[in-house]
PDBML (XML) file of the C-alpha atoms, coordinates in Angstrom:
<?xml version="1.0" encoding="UTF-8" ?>
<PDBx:datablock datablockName="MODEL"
   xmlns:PDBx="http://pdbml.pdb.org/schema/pdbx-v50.xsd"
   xmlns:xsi="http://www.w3.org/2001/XMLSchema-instance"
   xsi:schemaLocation="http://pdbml.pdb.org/schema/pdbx-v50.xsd pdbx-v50.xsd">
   <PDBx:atom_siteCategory>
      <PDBx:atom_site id="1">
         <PDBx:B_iso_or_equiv>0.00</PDBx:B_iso_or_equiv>
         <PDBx:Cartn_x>-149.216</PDBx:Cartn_x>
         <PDBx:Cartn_y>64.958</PDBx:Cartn_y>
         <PDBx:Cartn_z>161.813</PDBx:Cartn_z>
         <PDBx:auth_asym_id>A</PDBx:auth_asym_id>
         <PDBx:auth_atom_id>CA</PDBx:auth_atom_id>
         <PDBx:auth_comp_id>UNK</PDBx:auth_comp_id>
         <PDBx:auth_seq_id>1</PDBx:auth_seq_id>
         <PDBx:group_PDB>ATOM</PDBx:group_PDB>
         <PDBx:label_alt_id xsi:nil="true" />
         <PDBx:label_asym_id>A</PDBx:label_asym_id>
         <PDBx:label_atom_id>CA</PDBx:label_atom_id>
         <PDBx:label_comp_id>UNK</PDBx:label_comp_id>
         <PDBx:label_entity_id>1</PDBx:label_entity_id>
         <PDBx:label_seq_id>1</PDBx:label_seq_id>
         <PDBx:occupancy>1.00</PDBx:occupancy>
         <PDBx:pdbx_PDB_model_num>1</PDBx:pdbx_PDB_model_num>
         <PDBx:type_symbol>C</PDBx:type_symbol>
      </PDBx:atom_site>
      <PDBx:atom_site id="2">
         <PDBx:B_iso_or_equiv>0.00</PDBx:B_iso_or_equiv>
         <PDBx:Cartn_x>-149.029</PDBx:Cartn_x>
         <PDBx:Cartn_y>66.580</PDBx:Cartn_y>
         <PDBx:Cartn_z>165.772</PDBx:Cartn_z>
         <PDBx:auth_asym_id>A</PDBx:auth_asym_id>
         <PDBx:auth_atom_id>CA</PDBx:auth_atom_id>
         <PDBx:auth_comp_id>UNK</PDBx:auth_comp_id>
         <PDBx:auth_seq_id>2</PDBx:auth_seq_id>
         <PDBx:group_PDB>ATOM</PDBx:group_PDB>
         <PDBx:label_alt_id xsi:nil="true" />
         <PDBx:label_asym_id>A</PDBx:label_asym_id>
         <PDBx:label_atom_id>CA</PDBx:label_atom_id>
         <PDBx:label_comp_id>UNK</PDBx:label_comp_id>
         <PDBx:label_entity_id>1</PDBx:label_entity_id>
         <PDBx:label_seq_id>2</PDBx:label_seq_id>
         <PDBx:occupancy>1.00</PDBx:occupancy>
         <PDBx:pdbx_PDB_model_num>1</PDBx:pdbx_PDB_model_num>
         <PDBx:type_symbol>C</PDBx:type_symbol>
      </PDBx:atom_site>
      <PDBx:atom_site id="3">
         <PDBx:B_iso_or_equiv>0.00</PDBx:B_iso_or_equiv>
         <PDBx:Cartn_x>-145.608</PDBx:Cartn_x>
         <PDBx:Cartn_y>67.567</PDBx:Cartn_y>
         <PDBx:Cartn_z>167.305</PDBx:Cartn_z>
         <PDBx:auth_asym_id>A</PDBx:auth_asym_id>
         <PDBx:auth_atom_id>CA</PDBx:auth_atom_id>
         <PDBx:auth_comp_id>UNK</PDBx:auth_comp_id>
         <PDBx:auth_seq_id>3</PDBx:auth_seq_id>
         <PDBx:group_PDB>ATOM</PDBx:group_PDB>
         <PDBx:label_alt_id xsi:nil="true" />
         <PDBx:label_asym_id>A</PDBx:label_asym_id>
         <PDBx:label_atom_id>CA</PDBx:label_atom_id>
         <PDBx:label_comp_id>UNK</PDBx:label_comp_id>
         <PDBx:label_entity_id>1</PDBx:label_entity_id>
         <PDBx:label_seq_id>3</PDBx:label_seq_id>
         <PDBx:occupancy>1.00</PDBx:occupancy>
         <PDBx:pdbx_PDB_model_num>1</PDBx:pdbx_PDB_model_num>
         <PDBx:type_symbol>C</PDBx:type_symbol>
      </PDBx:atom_site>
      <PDBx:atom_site id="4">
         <PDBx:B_iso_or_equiv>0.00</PDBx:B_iso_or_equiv>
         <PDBx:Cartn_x>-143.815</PDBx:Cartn_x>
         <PDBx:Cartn_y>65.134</PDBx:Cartn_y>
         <PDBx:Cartn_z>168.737</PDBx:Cartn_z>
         <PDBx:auth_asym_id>A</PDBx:auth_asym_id>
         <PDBx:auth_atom_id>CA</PDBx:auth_atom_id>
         <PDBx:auth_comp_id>UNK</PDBx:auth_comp_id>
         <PDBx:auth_seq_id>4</PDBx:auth_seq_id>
         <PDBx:group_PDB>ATOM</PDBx:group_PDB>
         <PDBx:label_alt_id xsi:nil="true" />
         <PDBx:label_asym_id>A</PDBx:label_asym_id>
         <PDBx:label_atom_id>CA</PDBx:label_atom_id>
         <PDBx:label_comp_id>UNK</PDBx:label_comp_id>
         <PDBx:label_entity_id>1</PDBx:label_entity_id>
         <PDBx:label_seq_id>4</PDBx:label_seq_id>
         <PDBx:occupancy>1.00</PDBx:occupancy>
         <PDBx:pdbx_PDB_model_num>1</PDBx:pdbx_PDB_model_num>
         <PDBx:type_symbol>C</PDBx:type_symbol>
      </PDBx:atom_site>
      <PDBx:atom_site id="5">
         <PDBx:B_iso_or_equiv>0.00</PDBx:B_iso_or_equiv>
         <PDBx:Cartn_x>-145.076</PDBx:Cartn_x>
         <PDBx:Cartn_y>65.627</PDBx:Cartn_y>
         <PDBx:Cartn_z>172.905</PDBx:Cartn_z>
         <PDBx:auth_asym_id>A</PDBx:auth_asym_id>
         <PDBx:auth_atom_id>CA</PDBx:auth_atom_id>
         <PDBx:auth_comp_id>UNK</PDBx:auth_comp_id>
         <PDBx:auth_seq_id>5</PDBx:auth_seq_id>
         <PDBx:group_PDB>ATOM</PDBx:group_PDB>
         <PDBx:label_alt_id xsi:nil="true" />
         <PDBx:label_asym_id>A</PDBx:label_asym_id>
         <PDBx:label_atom_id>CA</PDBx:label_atom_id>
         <PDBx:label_comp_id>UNK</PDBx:label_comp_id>
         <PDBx:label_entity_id>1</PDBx:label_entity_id>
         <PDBx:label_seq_id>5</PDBx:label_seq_id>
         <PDBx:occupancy>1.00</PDBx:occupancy>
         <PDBx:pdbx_PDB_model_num>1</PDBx:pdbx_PDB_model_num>
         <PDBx:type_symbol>C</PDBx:type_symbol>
      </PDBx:atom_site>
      <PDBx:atom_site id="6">
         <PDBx:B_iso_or_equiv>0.00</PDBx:B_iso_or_equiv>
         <PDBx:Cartn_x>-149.090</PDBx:Cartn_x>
         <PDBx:Cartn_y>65.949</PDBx:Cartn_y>
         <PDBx:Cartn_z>171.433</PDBx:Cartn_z>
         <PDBx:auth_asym_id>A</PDBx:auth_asym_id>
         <PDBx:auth_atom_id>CA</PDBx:auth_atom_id>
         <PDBx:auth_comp_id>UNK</PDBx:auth_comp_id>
         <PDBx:auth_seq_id>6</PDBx:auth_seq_id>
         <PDBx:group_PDB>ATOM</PDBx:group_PDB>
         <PDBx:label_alt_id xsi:nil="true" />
         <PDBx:label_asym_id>A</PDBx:label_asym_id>
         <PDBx:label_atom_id>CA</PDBx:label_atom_id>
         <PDBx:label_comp_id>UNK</PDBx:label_comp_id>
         <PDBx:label_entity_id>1</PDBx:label_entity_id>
         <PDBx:label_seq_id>6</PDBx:label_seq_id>
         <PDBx:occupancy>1.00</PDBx:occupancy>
         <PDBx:pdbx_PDB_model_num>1</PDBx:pdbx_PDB_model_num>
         <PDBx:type_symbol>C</PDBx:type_symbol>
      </PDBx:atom_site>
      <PDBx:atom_site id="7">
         <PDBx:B_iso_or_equiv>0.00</PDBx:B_iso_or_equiv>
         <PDBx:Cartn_x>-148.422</PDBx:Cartn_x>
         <PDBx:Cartn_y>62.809</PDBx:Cartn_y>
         <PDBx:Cartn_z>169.134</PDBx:Cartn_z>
         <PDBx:auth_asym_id>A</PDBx:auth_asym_id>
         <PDBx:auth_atom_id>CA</PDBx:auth_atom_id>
         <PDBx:auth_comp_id>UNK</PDBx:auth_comp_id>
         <PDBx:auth_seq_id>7</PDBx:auth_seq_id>
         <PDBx:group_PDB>ATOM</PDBx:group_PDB>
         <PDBx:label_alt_id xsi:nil="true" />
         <PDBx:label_asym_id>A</PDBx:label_asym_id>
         <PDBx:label_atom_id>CA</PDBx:label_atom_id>
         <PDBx:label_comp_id>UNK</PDBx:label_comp_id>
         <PDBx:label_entity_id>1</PDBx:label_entity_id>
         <PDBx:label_seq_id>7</PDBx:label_seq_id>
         <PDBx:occupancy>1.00</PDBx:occupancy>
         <PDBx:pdbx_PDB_model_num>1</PDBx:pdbx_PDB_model_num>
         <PDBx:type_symbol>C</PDBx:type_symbol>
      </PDBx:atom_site>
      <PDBx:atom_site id="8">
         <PDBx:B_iso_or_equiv>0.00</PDBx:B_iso_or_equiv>
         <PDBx:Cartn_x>-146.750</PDBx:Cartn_x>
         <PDBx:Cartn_y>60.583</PDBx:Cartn_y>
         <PDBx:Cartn_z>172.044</PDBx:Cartn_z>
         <PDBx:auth_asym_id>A</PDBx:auth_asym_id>
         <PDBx:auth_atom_id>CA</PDBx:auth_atom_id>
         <PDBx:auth_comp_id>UNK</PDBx:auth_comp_id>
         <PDBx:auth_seq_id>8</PDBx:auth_seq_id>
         <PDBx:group_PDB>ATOM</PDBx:group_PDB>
         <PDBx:label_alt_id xsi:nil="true" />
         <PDBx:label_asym_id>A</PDBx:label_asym_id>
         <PDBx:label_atom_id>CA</PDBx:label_atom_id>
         <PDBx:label_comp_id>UNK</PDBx:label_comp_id>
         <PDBx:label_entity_id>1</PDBx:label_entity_id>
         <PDBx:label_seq_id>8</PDBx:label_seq_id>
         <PDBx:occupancy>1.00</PDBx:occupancy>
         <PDBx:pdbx_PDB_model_num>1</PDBx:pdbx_PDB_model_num>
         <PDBx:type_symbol>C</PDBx:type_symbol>
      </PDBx:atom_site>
      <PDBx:atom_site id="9">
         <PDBx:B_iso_or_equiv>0.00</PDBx:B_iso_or_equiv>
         <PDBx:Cartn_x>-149.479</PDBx:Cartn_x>
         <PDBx:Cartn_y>61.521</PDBx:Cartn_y>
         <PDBx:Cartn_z>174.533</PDBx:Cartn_z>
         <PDBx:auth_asym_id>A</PDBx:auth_asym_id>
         <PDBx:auth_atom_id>CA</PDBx:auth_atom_id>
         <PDBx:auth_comp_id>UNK</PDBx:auth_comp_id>
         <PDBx:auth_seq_id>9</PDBx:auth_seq_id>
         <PDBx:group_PDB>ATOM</PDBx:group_PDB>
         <PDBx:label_alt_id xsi:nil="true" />
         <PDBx:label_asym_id>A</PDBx:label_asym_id>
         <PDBx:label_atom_id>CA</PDBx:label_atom_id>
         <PDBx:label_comp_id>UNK</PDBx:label_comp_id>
         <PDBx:label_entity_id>1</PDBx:label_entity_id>
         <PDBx:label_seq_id>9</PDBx:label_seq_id>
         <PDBx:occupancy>1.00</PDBx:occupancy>
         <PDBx:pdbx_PDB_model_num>1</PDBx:pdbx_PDB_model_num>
         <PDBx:type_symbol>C</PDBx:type_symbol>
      </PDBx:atom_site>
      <PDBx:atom_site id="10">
         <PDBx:B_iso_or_equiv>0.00</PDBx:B_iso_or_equiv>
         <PDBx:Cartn_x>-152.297</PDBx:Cartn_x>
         <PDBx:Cartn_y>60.450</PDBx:Cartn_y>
         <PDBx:Cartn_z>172.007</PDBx:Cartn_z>
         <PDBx:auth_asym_id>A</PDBx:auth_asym_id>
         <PDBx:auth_atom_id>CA</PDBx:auth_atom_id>
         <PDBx:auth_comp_id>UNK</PDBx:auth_comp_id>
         <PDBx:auth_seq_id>10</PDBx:auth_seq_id>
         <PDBx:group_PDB>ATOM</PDBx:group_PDB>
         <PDBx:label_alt_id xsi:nil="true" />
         <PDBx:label_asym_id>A</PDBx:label_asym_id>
         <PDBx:label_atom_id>CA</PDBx:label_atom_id>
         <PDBx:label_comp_id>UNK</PDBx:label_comp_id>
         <PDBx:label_entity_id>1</PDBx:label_entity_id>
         <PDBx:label_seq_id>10</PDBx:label_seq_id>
         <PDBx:occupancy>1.00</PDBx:occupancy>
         <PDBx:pdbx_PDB_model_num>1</PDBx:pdbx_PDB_model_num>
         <PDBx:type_symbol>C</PDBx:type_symbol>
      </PDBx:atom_site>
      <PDBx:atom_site id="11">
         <PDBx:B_iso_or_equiv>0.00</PDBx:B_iso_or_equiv>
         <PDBx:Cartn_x>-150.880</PDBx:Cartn_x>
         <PDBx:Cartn_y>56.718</PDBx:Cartn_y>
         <PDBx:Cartn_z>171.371</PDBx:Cartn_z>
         <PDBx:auth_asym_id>A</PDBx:auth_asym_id>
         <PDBx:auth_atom_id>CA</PDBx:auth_atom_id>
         <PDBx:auth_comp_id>UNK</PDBx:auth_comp_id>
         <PDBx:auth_seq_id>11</PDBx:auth_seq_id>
         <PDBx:group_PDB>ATOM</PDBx:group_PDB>
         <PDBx:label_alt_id xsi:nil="true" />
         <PDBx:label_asym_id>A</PDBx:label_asym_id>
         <PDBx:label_atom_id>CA</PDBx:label_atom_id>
         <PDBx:label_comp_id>UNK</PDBx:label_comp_id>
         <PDBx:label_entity_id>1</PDBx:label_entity_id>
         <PDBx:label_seq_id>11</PDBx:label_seq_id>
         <PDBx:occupancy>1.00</PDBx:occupancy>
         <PDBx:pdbx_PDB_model_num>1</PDBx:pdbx_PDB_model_num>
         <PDBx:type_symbol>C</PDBx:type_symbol>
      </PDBx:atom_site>
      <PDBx:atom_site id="12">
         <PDBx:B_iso_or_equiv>0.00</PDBx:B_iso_or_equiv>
         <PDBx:Cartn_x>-151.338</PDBx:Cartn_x>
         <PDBx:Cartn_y>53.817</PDBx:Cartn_y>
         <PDBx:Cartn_z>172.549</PDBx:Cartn_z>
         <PDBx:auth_asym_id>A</PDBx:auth_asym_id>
         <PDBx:auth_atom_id>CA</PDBx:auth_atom_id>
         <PDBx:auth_comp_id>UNK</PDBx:auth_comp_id>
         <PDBx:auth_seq_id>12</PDBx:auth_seq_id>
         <PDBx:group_PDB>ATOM</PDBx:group_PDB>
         <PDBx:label_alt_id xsi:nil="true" />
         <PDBx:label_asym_id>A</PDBx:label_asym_id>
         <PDBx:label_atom_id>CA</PDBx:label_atom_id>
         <PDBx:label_comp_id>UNK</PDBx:label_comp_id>
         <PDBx:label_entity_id>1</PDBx:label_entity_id>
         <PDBx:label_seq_id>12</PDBx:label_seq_id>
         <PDBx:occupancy>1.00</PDBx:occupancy>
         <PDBx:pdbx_PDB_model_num>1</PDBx:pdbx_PDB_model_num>
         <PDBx:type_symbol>C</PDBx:type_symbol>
      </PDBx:atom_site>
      <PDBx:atom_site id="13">
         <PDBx:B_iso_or_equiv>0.00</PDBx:B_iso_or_equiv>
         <PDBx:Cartn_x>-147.585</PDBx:Cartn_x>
         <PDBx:Cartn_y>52.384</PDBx:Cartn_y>
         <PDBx:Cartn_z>171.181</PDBx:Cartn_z>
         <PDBx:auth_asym_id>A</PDBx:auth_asym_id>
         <PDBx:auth_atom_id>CA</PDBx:auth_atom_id>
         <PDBx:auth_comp_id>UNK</PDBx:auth_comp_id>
         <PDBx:auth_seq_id>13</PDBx:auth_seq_id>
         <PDBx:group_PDB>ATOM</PDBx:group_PDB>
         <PDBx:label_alt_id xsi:nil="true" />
         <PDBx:label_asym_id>A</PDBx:label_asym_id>
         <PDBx:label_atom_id>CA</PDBx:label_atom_id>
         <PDBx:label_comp_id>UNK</PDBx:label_comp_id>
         <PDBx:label_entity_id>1</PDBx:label_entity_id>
         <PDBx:label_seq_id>13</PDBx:label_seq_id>
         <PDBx:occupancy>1.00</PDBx:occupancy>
         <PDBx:pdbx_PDB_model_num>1</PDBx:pdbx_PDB_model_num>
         <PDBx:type_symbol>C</PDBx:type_symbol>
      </PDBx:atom_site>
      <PDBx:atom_site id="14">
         <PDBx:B_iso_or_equiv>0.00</PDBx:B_iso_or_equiv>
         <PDBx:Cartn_x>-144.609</PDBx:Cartn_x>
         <PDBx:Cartn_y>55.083</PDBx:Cartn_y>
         <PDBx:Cartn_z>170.393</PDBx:Cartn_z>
         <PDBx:auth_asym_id>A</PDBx:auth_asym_id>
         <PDBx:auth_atom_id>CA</PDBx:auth_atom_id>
         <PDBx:auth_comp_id>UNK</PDBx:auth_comp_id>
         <PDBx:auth_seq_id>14</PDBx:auth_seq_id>
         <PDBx:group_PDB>ATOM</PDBx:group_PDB>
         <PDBx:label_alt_id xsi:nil="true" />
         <PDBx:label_asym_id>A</PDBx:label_asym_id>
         <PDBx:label_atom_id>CA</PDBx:label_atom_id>
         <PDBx:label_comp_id>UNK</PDBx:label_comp_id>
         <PDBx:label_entity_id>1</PDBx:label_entity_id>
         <PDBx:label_seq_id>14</PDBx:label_seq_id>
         <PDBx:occupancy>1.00</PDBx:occupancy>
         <PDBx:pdbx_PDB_model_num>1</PDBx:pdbx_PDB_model_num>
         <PDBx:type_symbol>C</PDBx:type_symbol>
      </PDBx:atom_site>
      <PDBx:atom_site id="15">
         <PDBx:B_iso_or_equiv>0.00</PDBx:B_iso_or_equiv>
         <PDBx:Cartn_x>-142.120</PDBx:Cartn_x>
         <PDBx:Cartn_y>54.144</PDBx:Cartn_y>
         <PDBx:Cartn_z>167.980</PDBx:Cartn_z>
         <PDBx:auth_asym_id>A</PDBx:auth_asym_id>
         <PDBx:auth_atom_id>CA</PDBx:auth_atom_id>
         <PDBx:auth_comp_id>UNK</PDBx:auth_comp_id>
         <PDBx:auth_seq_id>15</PDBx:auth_seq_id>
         <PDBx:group_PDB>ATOM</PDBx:group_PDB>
         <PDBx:label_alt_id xsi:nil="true" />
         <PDBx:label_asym_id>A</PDBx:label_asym_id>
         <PDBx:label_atom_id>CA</PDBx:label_atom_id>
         <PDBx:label_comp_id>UNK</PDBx:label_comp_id>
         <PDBx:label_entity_id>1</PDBx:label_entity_id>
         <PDBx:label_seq_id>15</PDBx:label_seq_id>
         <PDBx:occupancy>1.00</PDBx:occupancy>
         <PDBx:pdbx_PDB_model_num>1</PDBx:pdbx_PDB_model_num>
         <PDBx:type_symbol>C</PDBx:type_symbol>
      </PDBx:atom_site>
      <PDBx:atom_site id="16">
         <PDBx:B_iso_or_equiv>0.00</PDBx:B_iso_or_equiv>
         <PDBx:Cartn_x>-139.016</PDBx:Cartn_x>
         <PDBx:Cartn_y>56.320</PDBx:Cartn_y>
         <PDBx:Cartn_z>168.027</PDBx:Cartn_z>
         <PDBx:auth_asym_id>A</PDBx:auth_asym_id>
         <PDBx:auth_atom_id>CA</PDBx:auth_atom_id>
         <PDBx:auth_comp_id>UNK</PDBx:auth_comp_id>
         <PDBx:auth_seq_id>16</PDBx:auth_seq_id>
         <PDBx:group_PDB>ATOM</PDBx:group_PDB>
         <PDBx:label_alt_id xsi:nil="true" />
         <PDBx:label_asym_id>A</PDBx:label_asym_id>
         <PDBx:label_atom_id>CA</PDBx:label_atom_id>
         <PDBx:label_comp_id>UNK</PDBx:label_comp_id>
         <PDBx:label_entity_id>1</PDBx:label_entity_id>
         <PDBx:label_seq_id>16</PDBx:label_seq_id>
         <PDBx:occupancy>1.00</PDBx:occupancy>
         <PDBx:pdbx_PDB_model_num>1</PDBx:pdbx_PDB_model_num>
         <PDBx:type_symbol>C</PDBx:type_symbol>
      </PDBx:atom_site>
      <PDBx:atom_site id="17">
         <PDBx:B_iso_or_equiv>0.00</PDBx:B_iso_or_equiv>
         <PDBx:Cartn_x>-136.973</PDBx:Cartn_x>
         <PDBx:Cartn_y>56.132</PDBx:Cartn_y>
         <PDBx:Cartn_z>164.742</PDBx:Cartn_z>
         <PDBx:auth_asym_id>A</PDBx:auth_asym_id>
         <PDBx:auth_atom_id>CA</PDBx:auth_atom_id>
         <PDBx:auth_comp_id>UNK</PDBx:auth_comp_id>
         <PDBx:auth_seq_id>17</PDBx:auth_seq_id>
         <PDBx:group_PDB>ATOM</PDBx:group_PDB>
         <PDBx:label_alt_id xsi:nil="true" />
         <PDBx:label_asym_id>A</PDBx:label_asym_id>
         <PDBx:label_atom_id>CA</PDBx:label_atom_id>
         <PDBx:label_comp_id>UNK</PDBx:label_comp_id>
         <PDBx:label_entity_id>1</PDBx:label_entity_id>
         <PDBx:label_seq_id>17</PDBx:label_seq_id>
         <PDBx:occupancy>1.00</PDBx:occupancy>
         <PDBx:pdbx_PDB_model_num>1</PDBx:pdbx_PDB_model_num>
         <PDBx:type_symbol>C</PDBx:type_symbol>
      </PDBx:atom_site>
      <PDBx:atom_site id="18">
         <PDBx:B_iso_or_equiv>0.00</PDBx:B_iso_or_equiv>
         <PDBx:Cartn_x>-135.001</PDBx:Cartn_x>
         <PDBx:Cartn_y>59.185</PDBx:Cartn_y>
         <PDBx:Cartn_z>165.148</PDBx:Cartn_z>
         <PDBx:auth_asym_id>A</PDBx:auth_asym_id>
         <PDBx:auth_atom_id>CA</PDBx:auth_atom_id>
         <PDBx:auth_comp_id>UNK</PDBx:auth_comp_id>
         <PDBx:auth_seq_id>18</PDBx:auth_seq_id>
         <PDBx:group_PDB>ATOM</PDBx:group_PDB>
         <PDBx:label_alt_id xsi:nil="true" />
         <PDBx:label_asym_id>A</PDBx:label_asym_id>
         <PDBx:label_atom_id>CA</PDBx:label_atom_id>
         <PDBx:label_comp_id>UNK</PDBx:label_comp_id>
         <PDBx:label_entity_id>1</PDBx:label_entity_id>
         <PDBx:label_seq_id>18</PDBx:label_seq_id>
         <PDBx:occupancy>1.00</PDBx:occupancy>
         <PDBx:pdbx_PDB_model_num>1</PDBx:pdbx_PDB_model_num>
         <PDBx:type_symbol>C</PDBx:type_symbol>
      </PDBx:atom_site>
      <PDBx:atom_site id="19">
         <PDBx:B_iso_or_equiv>0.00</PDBx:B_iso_or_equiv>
         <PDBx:Cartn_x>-130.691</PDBx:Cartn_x>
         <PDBx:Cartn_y>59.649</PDBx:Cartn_y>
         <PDBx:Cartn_z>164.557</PDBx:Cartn_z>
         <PDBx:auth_asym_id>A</PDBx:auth_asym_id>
         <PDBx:auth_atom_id>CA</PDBx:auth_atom_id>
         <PDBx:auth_comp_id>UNK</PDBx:auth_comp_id>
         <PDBx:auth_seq_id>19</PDBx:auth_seq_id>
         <PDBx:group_PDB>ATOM</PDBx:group_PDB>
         <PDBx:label_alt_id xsi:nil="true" />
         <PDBx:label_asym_id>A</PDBx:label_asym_id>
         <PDBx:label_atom_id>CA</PDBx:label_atom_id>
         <PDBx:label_comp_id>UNK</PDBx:label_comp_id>
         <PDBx:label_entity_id>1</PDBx:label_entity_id>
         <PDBx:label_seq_id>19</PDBx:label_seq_id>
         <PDBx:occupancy>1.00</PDBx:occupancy>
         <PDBx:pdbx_PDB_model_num>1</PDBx:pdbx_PDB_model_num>
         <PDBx:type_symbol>C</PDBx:type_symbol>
      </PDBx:atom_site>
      <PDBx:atom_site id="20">
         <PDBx:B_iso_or_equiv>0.00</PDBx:B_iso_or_equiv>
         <PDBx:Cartn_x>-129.281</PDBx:Cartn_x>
         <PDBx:Cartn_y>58.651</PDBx:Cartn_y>
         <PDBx:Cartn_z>167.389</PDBx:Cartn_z>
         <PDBx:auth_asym_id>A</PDBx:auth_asym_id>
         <PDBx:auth_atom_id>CA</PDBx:auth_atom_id>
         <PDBx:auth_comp_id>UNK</PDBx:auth_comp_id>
         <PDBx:auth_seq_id>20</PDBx:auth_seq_id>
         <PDBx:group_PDB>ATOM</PDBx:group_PDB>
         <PDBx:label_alt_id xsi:nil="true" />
         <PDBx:label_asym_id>A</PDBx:label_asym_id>
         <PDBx:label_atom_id>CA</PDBx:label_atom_id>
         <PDBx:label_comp_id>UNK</PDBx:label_comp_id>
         <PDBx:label_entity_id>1</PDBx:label_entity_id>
         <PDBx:label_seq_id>20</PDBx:label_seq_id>
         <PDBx:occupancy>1.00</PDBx:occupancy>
         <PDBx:pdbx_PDB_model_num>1</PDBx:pdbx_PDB_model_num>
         <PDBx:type_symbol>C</PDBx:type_symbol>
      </PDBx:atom_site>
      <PDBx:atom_site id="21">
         <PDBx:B_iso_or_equiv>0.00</PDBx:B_iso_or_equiv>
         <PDBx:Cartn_x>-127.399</PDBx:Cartn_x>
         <PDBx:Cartn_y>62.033</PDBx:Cartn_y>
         <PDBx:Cartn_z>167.542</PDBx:Cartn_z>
         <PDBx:auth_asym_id>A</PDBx:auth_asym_id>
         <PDBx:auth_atom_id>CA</PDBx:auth_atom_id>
         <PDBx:auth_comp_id>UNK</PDBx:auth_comp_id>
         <PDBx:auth_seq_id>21</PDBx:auth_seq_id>
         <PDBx:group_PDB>ATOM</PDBx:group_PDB>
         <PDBx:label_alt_id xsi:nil="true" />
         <PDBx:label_asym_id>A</PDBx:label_asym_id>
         <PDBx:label_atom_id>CA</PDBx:label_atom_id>
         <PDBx:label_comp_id>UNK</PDBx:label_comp_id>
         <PDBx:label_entity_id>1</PDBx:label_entity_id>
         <PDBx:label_seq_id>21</PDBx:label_seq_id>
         <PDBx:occupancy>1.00</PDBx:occupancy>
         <PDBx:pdbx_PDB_model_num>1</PDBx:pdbx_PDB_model_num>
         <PDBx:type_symbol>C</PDBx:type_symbol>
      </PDBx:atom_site>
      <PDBx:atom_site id="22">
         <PDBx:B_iso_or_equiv>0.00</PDBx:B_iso_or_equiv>
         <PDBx:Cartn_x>-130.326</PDBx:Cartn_x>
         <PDBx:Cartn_y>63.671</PDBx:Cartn_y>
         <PDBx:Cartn_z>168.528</PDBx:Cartn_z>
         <PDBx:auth_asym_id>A</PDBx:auth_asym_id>
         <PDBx:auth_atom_id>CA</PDBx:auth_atom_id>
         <PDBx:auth_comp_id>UNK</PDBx:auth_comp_id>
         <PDBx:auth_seq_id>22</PDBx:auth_seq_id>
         <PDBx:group_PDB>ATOM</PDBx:group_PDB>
         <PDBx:label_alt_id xsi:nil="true" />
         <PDBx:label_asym_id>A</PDBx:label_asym_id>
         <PDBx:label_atom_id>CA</PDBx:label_atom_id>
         <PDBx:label_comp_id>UNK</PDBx:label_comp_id>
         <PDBx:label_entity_id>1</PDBx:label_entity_id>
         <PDBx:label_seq_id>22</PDBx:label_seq_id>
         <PDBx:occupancy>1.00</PDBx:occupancy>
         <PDBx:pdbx_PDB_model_num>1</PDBx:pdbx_PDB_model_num>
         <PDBx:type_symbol>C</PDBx:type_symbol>
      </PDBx:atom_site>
      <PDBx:atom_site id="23">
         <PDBx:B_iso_or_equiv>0.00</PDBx:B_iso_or_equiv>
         <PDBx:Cartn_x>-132.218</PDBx:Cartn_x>
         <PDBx:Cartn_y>61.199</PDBx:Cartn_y>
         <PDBx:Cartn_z>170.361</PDBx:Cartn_z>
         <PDBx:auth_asym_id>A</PDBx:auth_asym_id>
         <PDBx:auth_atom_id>CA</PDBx:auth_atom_id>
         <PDBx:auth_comp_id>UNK</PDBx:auth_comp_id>
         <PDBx:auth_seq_id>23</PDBx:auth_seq_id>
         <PDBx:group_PDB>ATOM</PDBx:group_PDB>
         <PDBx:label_alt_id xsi:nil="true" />
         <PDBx:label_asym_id>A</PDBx:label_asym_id>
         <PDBx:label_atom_id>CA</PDBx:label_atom_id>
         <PDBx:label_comp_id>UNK</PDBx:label_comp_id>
         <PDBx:label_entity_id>1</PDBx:label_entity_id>
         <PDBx:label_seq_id>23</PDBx:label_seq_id>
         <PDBx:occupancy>1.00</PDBx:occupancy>
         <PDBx:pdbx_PDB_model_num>1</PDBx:pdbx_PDB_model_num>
         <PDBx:type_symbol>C</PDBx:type_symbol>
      </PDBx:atom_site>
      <PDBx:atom_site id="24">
         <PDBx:B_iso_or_equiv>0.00</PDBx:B_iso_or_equiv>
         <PDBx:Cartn_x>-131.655</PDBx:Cartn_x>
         <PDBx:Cartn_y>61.896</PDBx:Cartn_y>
         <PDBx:Cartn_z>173.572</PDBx:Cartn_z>
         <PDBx:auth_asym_id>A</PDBx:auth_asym_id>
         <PDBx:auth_atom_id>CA</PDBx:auth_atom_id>
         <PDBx:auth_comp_id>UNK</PDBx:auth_comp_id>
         <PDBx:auth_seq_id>24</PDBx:auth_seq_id>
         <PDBx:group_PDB>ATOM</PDBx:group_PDB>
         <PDBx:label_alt_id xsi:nil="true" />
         <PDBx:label_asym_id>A</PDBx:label_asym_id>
         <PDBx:label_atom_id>CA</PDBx:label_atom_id>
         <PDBx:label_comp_id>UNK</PDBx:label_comp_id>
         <PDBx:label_entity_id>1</PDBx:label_entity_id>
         <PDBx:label_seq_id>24</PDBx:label_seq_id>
         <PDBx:occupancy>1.00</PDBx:occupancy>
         <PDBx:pdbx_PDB_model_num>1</PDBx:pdbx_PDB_model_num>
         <PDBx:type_symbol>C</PDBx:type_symbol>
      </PDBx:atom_site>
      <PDBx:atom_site id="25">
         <PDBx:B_iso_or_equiv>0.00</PDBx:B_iso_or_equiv>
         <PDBx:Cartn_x>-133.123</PDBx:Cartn_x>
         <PDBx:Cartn_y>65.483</PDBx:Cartn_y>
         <PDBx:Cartn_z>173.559</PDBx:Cartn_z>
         <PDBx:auth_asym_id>A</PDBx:auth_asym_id>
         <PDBx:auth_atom_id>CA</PDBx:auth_atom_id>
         <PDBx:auth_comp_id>UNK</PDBx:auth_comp_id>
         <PDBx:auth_seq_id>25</PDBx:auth_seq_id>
         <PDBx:group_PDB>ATOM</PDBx:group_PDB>
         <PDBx:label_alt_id xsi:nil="true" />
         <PDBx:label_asym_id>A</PDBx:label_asym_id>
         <PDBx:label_atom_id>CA</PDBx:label_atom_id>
         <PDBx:label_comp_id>UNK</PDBx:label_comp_id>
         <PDBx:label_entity_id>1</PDBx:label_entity_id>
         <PDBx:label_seq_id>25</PDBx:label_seq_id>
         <PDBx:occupancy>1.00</PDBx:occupancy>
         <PDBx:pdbx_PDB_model_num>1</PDBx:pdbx_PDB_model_num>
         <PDBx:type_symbol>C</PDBx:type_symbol>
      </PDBx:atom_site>
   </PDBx:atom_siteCategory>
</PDBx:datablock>
C-alpha cells in the first residue's frame, strides 16, 4: 500500500478503478 501520488510515480502501468464521481480530483 503507498498513497495514491507515491504509488503512481513508482509504476510502470497505472490502473485507475475509482467512482467516476470522484475521479477527476
Amino acid at each position: 500500500p503507498m498513497l495514491p501520488q507515491a504509488a503512481a510515480r513508482a509504476a510502470d502501468v497505472i490502473i485507475l478503478a475509482l467512482p467516476w464521481g470522484v475521479a477527476e480530483s
